[in-house]
N, C-alpha and C. Protein backbone atom coordinates (compact mmCIF):
# COMPACT_ATOMS: atom_id res chain seq x y z
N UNK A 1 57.99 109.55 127.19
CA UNK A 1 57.84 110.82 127.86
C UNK A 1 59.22 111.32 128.27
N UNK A 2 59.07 112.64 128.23
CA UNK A 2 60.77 113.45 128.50
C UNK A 2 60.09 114.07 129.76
N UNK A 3 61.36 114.30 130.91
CA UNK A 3 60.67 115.33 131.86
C UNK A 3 62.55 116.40 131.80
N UNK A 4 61.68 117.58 132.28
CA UNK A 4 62.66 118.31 132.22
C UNK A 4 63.14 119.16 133.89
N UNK A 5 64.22 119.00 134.18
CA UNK A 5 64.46 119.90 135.79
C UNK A 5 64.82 121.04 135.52
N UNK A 6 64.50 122.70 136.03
CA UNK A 6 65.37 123.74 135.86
C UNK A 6 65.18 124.16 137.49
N UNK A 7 65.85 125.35 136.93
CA UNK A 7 66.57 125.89 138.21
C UNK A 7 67.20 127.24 138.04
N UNK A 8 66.92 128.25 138.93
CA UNK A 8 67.46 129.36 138.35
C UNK A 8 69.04 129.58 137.85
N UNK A 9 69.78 128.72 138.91
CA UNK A 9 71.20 128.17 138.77
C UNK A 9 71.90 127.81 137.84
N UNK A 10 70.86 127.29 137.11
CA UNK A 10 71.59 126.04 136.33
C UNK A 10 71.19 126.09 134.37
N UNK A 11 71.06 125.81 133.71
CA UNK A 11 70.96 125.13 132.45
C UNK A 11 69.77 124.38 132.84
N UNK A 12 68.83 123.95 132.03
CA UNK A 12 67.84 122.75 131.93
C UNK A 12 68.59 122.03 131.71
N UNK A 13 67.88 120.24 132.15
CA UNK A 13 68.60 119.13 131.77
C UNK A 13 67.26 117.99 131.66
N UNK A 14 67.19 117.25 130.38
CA UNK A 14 65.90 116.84 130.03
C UNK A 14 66.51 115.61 130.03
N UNK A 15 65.58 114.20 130.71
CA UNK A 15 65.83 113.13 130.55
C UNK A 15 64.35 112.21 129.93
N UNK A 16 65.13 110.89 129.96
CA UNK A 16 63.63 110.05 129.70
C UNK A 16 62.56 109.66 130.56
N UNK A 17 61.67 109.91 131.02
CA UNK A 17 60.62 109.59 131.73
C UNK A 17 60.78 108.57 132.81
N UNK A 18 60.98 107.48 132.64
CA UNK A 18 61.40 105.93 133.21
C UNK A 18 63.04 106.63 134.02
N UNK A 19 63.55 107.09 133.83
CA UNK A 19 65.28 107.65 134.43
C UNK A 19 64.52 108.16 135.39
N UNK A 20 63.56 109.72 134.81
CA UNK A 20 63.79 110.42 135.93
C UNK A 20 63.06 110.10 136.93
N UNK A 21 61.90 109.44 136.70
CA UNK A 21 61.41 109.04 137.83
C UNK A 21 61.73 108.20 139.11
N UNK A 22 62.72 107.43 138.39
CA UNK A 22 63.34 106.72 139.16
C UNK A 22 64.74 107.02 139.76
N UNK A 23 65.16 108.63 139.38
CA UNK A 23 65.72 109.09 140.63
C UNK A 23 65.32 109.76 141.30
N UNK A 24 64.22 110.60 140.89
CA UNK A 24 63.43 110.71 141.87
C UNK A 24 62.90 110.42 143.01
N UNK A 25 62.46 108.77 142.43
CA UNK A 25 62.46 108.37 143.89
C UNK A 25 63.59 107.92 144.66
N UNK A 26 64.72 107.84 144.32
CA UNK A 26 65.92 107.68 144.82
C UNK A 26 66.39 108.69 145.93
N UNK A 27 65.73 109.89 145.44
CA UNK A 27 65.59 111.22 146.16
C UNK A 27 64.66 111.34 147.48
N UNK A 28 63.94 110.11 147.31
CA UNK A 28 62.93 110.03 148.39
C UNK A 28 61.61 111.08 147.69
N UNK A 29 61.65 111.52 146.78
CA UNK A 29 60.18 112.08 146.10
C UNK A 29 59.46 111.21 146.11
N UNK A 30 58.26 111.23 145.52
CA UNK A 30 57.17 110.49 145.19
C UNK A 30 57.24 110.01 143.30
N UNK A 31 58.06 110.72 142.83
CA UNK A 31 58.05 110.38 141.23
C UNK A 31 57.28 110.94 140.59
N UNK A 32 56.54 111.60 140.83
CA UNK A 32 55.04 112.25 140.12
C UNK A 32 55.65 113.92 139.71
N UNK A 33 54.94 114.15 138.44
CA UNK A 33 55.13 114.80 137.62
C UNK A 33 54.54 115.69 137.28
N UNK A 34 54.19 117.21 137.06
CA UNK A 34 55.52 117.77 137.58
C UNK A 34 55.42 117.71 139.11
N UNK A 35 56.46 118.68 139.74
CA UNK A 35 56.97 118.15 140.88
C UNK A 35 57.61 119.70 140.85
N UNK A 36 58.54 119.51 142.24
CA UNK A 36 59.30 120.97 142.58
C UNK A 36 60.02 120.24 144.03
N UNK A 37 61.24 120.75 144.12
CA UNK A 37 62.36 120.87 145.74
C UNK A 37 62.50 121.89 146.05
N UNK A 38 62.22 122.52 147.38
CA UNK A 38 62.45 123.70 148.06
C UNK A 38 63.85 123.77 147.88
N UNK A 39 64.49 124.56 148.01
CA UNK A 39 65.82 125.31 147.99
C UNK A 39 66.51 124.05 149.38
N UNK A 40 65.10 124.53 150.44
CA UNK A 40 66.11 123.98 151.77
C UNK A 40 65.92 122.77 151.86
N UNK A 41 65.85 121.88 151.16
CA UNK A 41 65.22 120.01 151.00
C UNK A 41 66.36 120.02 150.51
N UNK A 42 67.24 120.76 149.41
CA UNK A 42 68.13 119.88 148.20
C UNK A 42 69.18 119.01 149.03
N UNK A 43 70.05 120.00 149.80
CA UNK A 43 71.14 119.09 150.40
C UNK A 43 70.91 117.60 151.07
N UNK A 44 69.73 117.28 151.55
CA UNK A 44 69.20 115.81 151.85
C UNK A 44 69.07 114.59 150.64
N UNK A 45 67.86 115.64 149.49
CA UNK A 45 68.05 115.27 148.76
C UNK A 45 69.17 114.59 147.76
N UNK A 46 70.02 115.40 147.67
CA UNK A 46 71.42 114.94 146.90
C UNK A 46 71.85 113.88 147.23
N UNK A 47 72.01 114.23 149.37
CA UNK A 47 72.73 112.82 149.86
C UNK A 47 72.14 111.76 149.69
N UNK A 48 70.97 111.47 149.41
CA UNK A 48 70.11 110.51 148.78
C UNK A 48 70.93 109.86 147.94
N UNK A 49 70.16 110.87 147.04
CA UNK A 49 70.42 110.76 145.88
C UNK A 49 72.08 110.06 145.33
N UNK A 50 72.76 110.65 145.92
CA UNK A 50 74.57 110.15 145.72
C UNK A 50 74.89 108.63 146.21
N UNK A 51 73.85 108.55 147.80
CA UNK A 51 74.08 107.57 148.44
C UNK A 51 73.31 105.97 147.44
N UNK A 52 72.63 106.08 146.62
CA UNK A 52 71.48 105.45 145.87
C UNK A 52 72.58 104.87 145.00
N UNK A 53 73.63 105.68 144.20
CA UNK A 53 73.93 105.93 143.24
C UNK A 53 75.17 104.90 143.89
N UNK A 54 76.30 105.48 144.55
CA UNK A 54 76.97 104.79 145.21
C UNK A 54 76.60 103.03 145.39
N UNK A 55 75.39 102.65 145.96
CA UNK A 55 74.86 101.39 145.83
C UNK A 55 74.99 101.01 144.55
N UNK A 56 74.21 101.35 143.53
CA UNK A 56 73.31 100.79 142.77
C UNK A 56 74.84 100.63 141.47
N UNK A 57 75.89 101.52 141.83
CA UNK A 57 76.91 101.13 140.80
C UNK A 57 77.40 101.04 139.65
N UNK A 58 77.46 100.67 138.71
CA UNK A 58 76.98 100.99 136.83
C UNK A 58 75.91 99.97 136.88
N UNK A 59 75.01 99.57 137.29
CA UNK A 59 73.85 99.15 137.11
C UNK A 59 73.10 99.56 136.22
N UNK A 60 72.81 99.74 134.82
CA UNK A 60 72.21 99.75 133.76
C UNK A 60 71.21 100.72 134.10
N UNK A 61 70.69 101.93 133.10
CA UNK A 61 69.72 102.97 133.79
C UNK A 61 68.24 102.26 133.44
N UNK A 62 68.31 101.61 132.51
CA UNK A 62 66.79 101.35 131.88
C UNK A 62 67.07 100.20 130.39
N UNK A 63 66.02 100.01 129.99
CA UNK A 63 66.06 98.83 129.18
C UNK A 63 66.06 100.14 127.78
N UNK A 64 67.50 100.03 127.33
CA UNK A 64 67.51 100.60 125.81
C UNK A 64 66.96 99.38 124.62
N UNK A 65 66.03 100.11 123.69
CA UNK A 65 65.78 99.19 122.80
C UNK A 65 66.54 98.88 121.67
N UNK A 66 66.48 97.54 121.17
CA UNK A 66 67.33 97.25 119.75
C UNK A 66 67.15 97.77 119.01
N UNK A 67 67.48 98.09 118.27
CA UNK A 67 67.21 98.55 116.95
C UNK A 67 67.52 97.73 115.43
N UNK A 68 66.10 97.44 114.77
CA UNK A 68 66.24 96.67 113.96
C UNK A 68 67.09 96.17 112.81
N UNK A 69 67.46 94.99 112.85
CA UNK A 69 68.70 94.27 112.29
C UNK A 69 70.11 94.63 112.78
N UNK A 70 69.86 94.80 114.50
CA UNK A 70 71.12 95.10 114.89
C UNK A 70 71.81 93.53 115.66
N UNK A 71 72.99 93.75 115.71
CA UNK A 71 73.39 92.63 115.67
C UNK A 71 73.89 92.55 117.53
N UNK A 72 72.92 91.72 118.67
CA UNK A 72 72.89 91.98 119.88
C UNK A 72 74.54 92.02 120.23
N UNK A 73 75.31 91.40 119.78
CA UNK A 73 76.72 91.16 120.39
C UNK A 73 77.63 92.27 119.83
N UNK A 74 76.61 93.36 119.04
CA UNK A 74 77.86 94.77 118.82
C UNK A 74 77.41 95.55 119.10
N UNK A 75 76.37 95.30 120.23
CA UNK A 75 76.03 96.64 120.84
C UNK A 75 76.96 96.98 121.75
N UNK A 76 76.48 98.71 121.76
CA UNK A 76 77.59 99.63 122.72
C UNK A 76 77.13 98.97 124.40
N UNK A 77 77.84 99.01 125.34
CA UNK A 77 77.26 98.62 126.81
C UNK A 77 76.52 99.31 127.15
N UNK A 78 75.26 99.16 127.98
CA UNK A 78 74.23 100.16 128.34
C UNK A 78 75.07 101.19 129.35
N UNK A 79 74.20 102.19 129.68
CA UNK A 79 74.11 103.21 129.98
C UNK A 79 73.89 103.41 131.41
N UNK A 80 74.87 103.43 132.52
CA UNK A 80 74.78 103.33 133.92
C UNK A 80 73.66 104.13 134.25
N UNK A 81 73.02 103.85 135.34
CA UNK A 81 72.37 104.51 136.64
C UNK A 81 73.37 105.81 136.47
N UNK A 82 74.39 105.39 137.52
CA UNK A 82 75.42 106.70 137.89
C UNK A 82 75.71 107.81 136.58
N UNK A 83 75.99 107.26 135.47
CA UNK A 83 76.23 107.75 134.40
C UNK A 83 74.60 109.19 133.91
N UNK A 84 73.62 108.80 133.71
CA UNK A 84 72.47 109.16 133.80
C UNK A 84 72.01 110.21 134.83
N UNK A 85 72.29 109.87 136.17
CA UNK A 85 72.31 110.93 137.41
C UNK A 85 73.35 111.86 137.33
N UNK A 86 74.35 111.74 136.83
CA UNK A 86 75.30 113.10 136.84
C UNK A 86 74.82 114.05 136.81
N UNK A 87 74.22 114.22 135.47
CA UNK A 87 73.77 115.94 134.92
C UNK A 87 72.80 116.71 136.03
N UNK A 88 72.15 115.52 137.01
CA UNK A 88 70.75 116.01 137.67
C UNK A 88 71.62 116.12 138.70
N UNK A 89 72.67 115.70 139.25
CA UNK A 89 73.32 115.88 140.87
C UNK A 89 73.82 117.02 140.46
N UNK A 90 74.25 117.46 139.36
CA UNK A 90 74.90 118.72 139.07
C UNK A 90 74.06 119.89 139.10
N UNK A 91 73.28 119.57 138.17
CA UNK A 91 72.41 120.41 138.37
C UNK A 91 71.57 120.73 140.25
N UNK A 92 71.06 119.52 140.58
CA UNK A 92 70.82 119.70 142.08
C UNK A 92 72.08 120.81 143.33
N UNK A 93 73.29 120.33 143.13
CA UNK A 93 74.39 121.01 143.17
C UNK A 93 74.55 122.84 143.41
N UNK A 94 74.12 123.11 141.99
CA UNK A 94 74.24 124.23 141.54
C UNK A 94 73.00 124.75 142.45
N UNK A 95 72.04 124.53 142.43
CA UNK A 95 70.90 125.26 143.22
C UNK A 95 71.05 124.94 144.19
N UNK A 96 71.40 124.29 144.83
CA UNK A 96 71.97 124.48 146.47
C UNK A 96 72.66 125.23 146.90
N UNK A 97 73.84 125.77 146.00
CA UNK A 97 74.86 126.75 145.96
C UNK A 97 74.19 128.14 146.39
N UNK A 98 72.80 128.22 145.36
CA UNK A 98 72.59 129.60 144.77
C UNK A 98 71.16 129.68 145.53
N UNK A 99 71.15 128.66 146.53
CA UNK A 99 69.71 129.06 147.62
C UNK A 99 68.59 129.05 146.77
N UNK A 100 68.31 128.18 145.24
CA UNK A 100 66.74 128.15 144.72
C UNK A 100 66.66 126.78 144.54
N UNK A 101 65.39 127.08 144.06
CA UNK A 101 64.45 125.54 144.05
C UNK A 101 64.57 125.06 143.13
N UNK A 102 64.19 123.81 142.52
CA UNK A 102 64.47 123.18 141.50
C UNK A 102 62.83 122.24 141.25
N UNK A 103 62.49 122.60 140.14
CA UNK A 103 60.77 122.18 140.03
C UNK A 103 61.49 120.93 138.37
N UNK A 104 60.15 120.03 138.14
CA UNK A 104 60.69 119.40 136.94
C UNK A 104 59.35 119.15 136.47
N UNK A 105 59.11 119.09 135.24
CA UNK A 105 57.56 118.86 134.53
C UNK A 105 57.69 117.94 133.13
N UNK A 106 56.90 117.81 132.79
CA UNK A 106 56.76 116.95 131.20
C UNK A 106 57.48 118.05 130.35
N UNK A 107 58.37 117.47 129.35
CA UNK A 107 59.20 118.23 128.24
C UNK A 107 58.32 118.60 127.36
N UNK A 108 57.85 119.50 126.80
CA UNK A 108 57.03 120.08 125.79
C UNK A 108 58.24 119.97 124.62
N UNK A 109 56.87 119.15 123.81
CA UNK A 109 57.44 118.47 121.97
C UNK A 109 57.82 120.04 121.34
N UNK A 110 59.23 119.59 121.29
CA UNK A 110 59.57 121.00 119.85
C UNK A 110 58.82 120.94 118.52
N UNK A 111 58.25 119.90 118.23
CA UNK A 111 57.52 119.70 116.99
C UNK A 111 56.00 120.65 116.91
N UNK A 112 55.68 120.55 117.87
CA UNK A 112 54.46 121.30 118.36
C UNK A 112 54.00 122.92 118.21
């Protein structure tokens, strides 16, 4: 599952399901999908959110899978927590700036 955050502020920014939920709750949300932040929640939110991030360190975002006949000792290093939250603190960021809300829902398949 993809979920996606917008914002009048900002660009969309679509992650993997398992990420976003789990900064979400980092955010102190509930994780549940879709979802929405008042304009006047974000700045708490963020500090959360930054403060989470700060802890948790390059701590790996999620379990990337192998891919078959790959060879485990040339894989690239996973993919931080912190690394992963950027685009969404930025985005969070930007709508704080610009006084709107920021809602996030299931990514609708381009195939569709």
């Amino acid at each position: 599952m993809l979920i996606t955050f917008s914002t009048k502020s900002s660009a969309d920014i679509t992650m993997f399901g398992d990420v976003a939920t789990r900064l979400l709750k980092l955010m102190g949300q509930s994780g549940v999908t879709p979802g929405a932040l008042l304009a006047a929640d974000l700045p708490a939110a963020i500090d959360k959110l930054k403060e989470a991030i700060a802890t948790a360190g390059d701590e790996p975002a999620g379990n990337e899978p192998a891919r078959p006949g790959e060879d485990p000792e040339k894989r690239p290093p996973p993919v931080s927590l912190r690394q992963r939250a950027f685009p969404l603190i930025r985005l969070l960021e930007a709508a704080a700036r610009a006084n709107a809300d920021v809602v996030w829902s299931r990514a609708r398949n381009p195939l569709l």
